[in-house]
N, C-alpha and C. Protein backbone atom coordinates (compact mmCIF):
# COMPACT_ATOMS: atom_id res chain seq x y z
N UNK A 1 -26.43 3.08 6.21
CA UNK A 1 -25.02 2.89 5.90
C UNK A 1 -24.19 3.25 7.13
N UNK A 2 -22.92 2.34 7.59
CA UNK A 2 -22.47 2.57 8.62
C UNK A 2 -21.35 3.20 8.33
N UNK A 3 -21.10 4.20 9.43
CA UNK A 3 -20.02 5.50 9.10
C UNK A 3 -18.78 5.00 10.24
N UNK A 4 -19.14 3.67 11.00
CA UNK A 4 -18.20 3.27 11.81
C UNK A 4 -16.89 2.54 10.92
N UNK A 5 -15.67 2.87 11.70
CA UNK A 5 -14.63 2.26 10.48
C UNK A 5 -14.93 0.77 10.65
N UNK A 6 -13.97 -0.15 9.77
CA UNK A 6 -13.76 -1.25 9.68
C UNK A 6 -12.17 -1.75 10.06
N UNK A 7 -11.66 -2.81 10.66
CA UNK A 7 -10.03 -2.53 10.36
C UNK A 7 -9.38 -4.47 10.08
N UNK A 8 -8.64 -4.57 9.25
CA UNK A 8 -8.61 -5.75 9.29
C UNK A 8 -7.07 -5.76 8.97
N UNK A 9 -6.56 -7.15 9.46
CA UNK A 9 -5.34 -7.12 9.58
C UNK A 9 -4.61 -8.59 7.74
N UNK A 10 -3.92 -7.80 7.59
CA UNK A 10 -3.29 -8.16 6.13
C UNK A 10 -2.58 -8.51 5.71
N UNK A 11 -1.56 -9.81 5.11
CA UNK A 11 -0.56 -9.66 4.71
C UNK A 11 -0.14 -8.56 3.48
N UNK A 12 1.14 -7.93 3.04
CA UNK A 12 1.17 -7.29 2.04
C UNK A 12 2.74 -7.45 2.04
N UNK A 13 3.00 -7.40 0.40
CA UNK A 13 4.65 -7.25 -0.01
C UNK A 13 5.23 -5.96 0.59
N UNK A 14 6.26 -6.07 1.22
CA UNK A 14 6.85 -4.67 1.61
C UNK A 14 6.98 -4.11 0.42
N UNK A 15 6.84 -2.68 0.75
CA UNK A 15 6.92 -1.49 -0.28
C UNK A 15 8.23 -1.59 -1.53
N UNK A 16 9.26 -2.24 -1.01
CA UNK A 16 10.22 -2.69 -1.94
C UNK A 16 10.38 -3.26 -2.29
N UNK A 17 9.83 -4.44 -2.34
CA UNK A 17 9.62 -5.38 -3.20
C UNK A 17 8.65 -5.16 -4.44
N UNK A 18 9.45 -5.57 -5.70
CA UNK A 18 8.85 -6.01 -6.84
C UNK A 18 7.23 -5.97 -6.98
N UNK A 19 6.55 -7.11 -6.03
CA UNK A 19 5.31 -7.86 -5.99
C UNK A 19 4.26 -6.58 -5.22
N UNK A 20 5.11 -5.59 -4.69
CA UNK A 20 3.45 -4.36 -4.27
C UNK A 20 3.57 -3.31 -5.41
N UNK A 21 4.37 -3.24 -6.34
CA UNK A 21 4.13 -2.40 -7.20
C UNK A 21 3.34 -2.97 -7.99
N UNK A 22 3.86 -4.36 -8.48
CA UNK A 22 3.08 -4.80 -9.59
C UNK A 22 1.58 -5.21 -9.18
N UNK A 23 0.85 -5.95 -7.67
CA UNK A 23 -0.04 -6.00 -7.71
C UNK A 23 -0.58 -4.52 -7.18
N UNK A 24 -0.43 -3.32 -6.98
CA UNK A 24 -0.68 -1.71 -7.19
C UNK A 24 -1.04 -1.60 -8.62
N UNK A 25 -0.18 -1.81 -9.64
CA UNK A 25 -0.11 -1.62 -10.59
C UNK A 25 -1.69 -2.50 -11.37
N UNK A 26 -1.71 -3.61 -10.84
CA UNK A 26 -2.31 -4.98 -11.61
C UNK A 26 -4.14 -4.28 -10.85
N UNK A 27 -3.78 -3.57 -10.09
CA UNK A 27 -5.29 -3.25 -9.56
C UNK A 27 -5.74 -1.81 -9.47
N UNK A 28 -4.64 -1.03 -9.90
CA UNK A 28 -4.83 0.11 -10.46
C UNK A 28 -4.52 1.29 -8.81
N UNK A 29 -4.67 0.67 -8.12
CA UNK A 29 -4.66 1.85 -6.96
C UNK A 29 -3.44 1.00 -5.72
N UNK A 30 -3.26 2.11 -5.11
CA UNK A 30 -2.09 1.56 -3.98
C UNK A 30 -2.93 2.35 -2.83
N UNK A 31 -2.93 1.34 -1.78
CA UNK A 31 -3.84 1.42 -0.54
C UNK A 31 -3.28 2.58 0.14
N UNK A 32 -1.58 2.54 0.06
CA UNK A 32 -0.97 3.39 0.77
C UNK A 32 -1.48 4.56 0.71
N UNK A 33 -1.61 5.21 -0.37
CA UNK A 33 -1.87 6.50 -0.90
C UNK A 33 -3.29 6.72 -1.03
N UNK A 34 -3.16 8.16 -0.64
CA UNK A 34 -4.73 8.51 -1.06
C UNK A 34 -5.17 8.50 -2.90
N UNK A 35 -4.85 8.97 -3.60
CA UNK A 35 -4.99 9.06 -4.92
C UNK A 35 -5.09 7.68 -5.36
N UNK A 36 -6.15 7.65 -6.69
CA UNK A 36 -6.50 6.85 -7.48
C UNK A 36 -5.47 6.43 -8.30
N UNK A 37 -5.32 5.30 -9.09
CA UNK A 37 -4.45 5.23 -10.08
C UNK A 37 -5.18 5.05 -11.46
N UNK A 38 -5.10 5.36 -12.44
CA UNK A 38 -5.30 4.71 -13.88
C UNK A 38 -4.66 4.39 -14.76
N UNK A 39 -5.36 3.75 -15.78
CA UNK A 39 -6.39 3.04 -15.72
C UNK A 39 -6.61 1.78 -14.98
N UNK A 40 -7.58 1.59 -14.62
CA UNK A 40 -8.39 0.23 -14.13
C UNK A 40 -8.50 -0.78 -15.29
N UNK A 41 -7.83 -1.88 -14.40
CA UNK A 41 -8.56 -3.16 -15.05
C UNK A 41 -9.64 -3.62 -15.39
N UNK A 42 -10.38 -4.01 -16.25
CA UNK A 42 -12.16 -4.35 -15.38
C UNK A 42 -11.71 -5.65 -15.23
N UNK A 43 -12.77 -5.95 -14.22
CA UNK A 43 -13.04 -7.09 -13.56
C UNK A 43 -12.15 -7.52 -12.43
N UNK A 44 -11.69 -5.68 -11.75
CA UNK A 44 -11.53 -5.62 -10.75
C UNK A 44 -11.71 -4.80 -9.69
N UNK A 45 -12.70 -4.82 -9.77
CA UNK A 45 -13.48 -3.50 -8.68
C UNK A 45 -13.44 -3.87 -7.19
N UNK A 46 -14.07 -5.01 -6.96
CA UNK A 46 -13.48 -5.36 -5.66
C UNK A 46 -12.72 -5.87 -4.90
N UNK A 47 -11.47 -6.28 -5.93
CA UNK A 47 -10.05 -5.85 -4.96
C UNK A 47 -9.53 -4.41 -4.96
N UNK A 48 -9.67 -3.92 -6.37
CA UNK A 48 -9.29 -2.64 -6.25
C UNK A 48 -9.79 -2.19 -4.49
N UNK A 49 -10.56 -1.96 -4.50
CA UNK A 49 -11.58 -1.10 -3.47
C UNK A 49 -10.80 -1.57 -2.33
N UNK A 50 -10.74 -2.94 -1.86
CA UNK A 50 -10.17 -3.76 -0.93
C UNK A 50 -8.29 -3.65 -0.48
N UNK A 51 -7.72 -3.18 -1.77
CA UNK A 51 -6.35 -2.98 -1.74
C UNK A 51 -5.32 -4.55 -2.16
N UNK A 52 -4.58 -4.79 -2.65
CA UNK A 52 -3.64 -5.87 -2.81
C UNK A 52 -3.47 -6.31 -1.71
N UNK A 53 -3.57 -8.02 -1.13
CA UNK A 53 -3.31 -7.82 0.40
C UNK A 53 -3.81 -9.56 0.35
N UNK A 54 -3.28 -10.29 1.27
CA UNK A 54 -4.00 -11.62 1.89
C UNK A 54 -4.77 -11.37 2.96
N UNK A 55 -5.48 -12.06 3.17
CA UNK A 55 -6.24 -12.04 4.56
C UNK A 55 -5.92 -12.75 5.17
N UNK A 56 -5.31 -11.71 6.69
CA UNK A 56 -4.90 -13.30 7.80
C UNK A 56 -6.53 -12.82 9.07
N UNK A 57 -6.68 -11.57 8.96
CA UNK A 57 -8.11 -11.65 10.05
C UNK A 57 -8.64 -10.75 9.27
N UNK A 58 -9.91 -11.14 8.48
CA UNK A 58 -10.95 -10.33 8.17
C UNK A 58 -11.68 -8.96 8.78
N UNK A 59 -12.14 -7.80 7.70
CA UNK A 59 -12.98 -6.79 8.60
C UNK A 59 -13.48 -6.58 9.36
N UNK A 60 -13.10 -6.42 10.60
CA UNK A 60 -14.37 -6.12 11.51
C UNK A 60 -14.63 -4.87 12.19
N UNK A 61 -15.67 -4.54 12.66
CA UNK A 61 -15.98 -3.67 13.77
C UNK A 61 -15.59 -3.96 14.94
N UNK A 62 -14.52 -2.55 15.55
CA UNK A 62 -14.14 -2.98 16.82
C UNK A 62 -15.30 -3.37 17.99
N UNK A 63 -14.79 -3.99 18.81
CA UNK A 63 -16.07 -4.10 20.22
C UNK A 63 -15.77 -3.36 20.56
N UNK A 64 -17.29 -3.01 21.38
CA UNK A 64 -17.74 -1.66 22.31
C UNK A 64 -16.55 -1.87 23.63
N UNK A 65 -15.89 -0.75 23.62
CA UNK A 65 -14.92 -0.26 24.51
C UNK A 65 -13.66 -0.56 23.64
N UNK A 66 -13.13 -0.67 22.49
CA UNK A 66 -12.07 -1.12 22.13
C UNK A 66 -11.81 0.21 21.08
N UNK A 67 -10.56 1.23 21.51
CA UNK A 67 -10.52 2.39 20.53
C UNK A 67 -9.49 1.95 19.41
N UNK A 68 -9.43 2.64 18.39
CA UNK A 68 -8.30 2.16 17.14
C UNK A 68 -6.87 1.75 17.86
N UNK A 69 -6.94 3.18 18.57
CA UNK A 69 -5.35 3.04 19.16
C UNK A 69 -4.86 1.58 20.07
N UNK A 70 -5.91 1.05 21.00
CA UNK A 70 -5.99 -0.45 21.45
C UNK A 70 -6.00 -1.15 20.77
N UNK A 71 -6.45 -1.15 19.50
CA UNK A 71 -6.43 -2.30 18.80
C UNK A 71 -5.46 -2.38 18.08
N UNK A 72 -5.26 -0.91 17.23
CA UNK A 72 -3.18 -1.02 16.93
C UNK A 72 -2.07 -1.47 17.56
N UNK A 73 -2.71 -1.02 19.10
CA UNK A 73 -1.40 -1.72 19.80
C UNK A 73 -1.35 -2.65 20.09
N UNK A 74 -2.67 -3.67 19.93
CA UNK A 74 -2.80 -5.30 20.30
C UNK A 74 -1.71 -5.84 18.55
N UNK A 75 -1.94 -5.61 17.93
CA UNK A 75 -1.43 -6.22 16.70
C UNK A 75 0.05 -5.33 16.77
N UNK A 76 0.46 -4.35 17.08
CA UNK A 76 1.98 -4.44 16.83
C UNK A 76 2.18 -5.07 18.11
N UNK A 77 1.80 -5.49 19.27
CA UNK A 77 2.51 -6.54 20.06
C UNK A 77 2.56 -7.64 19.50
N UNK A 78 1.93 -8.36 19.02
CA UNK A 78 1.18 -9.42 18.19
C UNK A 78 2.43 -9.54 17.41
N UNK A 79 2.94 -8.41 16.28
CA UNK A 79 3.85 -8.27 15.20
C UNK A 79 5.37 -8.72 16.17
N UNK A 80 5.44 -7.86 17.42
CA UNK A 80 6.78 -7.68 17.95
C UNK A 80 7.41 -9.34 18.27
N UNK A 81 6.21 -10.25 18.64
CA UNK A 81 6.73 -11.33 18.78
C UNK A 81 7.16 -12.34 17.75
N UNK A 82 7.16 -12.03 16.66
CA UNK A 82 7.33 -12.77 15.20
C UNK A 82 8.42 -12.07 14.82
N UNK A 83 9.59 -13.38 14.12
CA UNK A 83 10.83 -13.00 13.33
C UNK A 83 10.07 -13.17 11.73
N UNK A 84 11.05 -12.82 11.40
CA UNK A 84 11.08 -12.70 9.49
C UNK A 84 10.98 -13.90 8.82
N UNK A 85 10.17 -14.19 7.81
CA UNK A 85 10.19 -15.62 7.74
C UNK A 85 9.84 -15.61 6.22
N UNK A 86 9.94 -16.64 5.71
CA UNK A 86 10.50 -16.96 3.96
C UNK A 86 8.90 -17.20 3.32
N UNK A 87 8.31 -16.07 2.58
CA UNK A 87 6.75 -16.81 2.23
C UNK A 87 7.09 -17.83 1.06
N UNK A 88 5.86 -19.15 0.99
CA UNK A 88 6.21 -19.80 0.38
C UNK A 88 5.98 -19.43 -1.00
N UNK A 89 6.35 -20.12 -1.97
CA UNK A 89 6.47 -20.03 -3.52
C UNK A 89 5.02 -19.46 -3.69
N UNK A 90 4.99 -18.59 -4.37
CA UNK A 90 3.46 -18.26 -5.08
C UNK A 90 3.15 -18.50 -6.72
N UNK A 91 2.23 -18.67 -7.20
CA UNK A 91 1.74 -18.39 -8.60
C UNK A 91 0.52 -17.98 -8.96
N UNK A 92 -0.23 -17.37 -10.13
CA UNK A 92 -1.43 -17.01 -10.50
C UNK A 92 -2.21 -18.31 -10.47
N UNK A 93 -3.02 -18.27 -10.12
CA UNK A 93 -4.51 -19.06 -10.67
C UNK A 93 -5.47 -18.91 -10.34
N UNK A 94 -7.07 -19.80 -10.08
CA UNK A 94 -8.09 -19.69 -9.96
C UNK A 94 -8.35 -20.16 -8.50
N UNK A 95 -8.75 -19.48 -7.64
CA UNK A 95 -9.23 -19.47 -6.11
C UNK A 95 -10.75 -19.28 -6.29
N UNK A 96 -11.61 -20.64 -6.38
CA UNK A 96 -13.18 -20.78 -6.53
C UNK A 96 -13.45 -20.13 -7.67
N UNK A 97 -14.02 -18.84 -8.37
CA UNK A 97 -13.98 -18.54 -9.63
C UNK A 97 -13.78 -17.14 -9.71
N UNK A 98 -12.39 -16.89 -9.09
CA UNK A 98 -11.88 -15.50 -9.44
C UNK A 98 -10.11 -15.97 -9.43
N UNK A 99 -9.45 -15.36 -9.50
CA UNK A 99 -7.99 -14.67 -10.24
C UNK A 99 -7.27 -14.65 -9.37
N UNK A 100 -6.39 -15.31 -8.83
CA UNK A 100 -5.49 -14.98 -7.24
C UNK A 100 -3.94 -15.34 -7.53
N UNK A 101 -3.30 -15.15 -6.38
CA UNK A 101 -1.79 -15.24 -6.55
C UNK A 101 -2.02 -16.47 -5.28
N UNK A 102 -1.70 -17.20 -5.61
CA UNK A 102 -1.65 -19.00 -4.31
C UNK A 102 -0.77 -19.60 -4.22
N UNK A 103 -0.21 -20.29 -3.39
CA UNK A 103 0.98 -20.81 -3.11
C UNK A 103 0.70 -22.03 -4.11
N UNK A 104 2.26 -22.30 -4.96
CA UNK A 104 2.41 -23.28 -5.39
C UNK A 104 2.02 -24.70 -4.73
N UNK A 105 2.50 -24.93 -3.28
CA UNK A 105 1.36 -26.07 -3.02
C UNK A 105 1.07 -25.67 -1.23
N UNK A 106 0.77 -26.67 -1.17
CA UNK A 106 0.18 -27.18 0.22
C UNK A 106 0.30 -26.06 1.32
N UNK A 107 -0.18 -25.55 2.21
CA UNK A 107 0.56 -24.55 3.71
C UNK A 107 0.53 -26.14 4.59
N UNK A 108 1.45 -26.67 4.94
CA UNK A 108 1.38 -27.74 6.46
C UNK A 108 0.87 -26.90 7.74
N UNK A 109 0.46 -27.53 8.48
CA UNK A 109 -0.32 -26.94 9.76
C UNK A 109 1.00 -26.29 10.51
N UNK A 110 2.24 -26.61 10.26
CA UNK A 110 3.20 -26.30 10.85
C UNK A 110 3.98 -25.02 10.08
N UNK A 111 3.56 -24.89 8.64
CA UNK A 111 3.70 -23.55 8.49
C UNK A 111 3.99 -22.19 9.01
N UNK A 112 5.00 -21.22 9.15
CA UNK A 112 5.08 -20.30 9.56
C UNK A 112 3.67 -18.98 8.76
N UNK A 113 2.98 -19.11 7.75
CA UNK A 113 2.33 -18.27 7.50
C UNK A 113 1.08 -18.95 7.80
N UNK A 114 0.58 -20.19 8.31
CA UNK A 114 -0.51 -20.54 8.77
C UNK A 114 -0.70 -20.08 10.39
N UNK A 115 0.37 -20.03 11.10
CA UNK A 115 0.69 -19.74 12.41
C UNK A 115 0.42 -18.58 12.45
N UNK A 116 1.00 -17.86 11.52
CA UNK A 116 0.68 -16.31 11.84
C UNK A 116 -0.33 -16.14 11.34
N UNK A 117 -1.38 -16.67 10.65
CA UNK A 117 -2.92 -16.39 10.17
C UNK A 117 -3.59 -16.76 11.82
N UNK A 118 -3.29 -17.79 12.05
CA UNK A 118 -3.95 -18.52 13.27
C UNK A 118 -3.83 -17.72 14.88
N UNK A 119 -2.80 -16.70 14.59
CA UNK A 119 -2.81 -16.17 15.66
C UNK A 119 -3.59 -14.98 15.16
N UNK A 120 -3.22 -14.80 14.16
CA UNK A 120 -4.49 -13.14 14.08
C UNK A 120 -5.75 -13.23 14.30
N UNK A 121 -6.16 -14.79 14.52
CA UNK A 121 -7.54 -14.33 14.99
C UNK A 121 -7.90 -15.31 16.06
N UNK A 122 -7.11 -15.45 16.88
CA UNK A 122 -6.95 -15.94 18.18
C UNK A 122 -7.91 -15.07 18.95
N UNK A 123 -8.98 -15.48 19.99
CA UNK A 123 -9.06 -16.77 20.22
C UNK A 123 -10.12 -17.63 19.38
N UNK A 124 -10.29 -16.99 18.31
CA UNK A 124 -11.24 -17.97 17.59
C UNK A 124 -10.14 -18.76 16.54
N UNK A 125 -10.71 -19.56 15.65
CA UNK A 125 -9.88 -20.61 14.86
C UNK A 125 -9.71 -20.25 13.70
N UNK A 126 -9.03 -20.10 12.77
CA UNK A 126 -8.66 -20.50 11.62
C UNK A 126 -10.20 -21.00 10.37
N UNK A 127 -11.32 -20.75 9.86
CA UNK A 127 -11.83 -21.31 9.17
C UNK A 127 -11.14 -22.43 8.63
N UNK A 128 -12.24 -23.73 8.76
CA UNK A 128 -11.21 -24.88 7.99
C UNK A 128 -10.89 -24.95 6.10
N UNK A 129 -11.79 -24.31 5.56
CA UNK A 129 -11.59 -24.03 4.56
C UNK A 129 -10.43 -22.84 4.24
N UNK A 130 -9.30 -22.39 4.96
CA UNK A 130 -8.72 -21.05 4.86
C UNK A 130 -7.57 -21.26 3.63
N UNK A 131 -7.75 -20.64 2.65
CA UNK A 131 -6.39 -20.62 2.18
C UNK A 131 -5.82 -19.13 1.85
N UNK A 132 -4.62 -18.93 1.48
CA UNK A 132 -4.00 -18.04 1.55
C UNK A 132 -4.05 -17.59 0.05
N UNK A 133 -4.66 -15.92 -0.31
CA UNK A 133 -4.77 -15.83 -1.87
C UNK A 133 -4.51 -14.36 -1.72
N UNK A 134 -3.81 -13.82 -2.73
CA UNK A 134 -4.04 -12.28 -2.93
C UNK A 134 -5.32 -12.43 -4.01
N UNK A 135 -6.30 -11.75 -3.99
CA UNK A 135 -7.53 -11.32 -5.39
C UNK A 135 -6.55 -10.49 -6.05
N UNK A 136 -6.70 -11.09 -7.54
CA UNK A 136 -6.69 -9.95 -8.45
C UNK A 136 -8.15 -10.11 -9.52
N UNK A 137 -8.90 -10.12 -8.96
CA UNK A 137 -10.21 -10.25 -10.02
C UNK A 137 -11.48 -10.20 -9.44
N UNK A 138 -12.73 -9.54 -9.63
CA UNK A 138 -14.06 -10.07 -9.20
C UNK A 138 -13.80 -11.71 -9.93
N UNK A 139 -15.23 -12.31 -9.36
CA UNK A 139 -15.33 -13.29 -10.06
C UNK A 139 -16.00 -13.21 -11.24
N UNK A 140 -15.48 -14.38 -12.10
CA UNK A 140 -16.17 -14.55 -13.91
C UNK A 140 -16.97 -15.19 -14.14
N UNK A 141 -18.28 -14.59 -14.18
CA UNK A 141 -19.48 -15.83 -14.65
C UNK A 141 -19.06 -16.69 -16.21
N UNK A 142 -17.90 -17.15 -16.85
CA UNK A 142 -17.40 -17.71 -17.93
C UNK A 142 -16.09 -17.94 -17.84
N UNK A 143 -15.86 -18.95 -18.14
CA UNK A 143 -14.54 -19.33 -18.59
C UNK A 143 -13.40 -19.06 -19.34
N UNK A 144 -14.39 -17.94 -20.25
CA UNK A 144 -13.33 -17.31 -21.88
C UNK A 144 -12.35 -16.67 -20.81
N UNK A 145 -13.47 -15.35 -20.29
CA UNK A 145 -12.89 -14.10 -19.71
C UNK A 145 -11.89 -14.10 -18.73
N UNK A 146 -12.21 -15.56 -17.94
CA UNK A 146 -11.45 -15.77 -16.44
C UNK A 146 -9.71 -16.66 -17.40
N UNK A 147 -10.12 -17.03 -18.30
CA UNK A 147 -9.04 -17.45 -18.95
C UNK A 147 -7.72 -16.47 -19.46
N UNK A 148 -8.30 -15.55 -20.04
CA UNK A 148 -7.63 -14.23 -20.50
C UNK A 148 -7.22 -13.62 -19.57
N UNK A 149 -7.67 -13.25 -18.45
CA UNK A 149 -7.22 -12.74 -17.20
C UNK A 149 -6.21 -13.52 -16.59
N UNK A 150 -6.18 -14.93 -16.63
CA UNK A 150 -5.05 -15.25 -15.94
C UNK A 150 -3.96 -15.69 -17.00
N UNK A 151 -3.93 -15.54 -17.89
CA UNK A 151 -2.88 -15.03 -18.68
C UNK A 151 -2.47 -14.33 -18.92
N UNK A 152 -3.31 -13.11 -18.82
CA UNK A 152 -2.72 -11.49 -18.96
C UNK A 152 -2.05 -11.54 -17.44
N UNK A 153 -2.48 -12.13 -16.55
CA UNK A 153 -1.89 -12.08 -14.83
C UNK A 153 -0.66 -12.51 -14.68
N UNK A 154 -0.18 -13.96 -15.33
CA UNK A 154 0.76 -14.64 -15.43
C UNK A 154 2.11 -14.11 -15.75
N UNK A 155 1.87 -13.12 -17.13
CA UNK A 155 2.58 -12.34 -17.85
C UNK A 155 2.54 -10.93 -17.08
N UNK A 156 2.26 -10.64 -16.17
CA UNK A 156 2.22 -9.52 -15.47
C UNK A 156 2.78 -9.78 -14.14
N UNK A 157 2.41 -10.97 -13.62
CA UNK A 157 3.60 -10.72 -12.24
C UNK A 157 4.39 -11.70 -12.18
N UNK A 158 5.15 -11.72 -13.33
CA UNK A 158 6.12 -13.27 -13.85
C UNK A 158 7.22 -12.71 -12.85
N UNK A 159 8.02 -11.50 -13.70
CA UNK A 159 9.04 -11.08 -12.77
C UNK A 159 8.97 -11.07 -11.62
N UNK A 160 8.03 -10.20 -11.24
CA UNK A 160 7.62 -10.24 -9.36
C UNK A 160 7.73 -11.61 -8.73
N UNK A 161 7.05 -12.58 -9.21
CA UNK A 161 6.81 -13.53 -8.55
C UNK A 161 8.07 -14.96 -8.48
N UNK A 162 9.00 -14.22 -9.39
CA UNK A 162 10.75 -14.74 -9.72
C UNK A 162 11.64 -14.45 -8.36
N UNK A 163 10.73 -13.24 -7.99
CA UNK A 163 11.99 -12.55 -6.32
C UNK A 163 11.64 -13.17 -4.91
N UNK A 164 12.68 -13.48 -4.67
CA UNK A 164 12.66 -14.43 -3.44
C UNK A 164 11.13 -13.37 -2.31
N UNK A 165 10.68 -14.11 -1.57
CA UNK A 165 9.72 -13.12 -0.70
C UNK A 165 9.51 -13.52 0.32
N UNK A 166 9.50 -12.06 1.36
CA UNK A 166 9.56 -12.63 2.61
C UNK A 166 8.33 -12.00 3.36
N UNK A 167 7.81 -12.15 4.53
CA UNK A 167 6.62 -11.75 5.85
C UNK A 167 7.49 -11.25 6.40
N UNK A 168 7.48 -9.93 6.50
CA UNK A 168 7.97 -9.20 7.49
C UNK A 168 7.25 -8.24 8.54
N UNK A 169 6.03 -7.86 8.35
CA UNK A 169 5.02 -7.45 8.74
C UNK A 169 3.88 -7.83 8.82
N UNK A 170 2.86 -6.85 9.64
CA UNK A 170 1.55 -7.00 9.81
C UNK A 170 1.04 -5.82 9.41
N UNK A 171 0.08 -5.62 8.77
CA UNK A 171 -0.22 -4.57 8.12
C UNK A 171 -2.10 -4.51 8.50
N UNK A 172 -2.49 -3.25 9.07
CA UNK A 172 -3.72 -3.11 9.63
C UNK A 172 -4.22 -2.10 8.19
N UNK A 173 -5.22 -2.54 7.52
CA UNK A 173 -6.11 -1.89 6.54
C UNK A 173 -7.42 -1.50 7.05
N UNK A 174 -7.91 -0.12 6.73
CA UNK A 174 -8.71 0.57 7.78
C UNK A 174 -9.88 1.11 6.38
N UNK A 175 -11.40 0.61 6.46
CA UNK A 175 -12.12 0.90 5.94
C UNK A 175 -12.70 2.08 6.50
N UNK A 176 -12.79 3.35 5.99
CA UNK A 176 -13.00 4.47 6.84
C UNK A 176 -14.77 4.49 7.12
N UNK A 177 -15.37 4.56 6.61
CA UNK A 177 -16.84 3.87 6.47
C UNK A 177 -17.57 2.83 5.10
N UNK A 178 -18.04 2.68 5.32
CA UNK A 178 -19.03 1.66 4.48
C UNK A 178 -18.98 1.65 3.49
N UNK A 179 -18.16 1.05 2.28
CA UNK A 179 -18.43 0.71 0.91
C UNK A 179 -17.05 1.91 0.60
N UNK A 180 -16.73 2.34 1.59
CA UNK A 180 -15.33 3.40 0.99
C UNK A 180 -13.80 2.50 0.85
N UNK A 181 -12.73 2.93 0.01
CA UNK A 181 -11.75 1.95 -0.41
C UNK A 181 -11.25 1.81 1.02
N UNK A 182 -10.63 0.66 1.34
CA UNK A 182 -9.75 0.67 2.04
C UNK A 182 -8.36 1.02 1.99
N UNK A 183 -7.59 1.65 3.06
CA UNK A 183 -6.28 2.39 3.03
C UNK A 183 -5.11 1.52 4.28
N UNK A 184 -4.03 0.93 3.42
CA UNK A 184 -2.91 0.59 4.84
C UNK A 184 -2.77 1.72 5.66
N UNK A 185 -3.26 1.52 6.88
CA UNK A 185 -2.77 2.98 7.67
C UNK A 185 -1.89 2.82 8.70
N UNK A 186 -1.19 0.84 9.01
CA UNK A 186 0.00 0.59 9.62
C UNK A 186 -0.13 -0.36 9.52
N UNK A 187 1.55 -0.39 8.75
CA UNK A 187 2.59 -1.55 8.74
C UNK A 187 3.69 -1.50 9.74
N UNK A 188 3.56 -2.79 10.15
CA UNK A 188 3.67 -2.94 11.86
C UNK A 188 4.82 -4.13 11.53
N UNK A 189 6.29 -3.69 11.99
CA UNK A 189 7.09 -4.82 11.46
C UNK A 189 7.41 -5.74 12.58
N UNK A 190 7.99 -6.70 12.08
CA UNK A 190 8.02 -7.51 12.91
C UNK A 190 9.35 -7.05 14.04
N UNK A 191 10.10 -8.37 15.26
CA UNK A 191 10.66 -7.85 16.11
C UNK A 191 12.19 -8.04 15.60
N UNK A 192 12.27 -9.20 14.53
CA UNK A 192 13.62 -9.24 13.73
C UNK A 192 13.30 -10.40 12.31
């Protein structure tokens, strides 16, 4: 088991907005904080663990010679060059066979939140399959269960997902070792 951290970079609702309480709430724990929340949902253990969050660059292990503090400061430069920008419409549904929050339609390549996925993991590309999802669910080997869940979801981040929302940050989530929850340990705002 590796005791080396992990750190990956995230979209997340600013703290005042509506949409990080409720998906905190919808997954039982808030990354921010050390403490647990209850009760847990089931059939969500591994977002819980993972934290509420999109993925714009997946977990990784830093490279040899690269300390946290270098790599924090590569991504708030990264952050400093990006203004504030309008995320598009979201709603609940099914992302392959789990529970997600997805944009009502399409990201265009010209997208402001595809751009900023595409630079977080510059210089490599974008997976062509990438889309943009918060998890709220393991996946459902059945249809009943995954059904009920996104109706209980629907009715749970109706309001939230009513408030206008914006990208204002970059947010670095830091797996402290192996199979341990992950924690936001900087939200890195943008330059306006």
């Amino acid at each position: 088991m590796s005791t080396s951290p992990r750190f990956a970079i995230y979209y997340a609702p600013e703290p005042s907005h509506p949409l990080w309480s409720a998906g905190c709430d919808w997954l039982g724990r808030d990354p921010s904080r050390p403490e647990w929340r209850a009760p847990a949902r089931q059939a969500t253990e591994a977002p819980r663990r993972y934290g509420f969050h999109a993925t714009l660059k997946p977990p990784m292990a830093l490279p040899d010679g690269v300390s946290p503090e270098e790599f924090i400061a590569g991504v708030h430069a990264l952050a400093a060059r990006w203004s504030r920008f309008e995320m598009p419409a979201l709603e609940v549904g099914v992302v392959q066979d789990f529970v997600a929050l997805r944009p009502v339609g399409p990201l265009g390549d010209a997208s402001p939140l595809r751009r900023l996925a595409e630079a977080c993991v510059q210089p490599a590309t974008l997976p062509e399959d990438w889309q943009f999802h918060m998890t709220l669910s393991d996946p459902f080997p059945d249809d009943a269960a995954r059904e009920q869940t996104l109706s209980d979801a629907r009715r749970h981040f109706e309001a939230a997902l009513a408030q206008p929302l914006s990208c204002e940050s970059l947010c670095v989530f830091t797996e402290p070792a192996e199979g341990e929850p992950f924690v936001l340990s900087h939200r890195l705002g943008f330059a306006r």
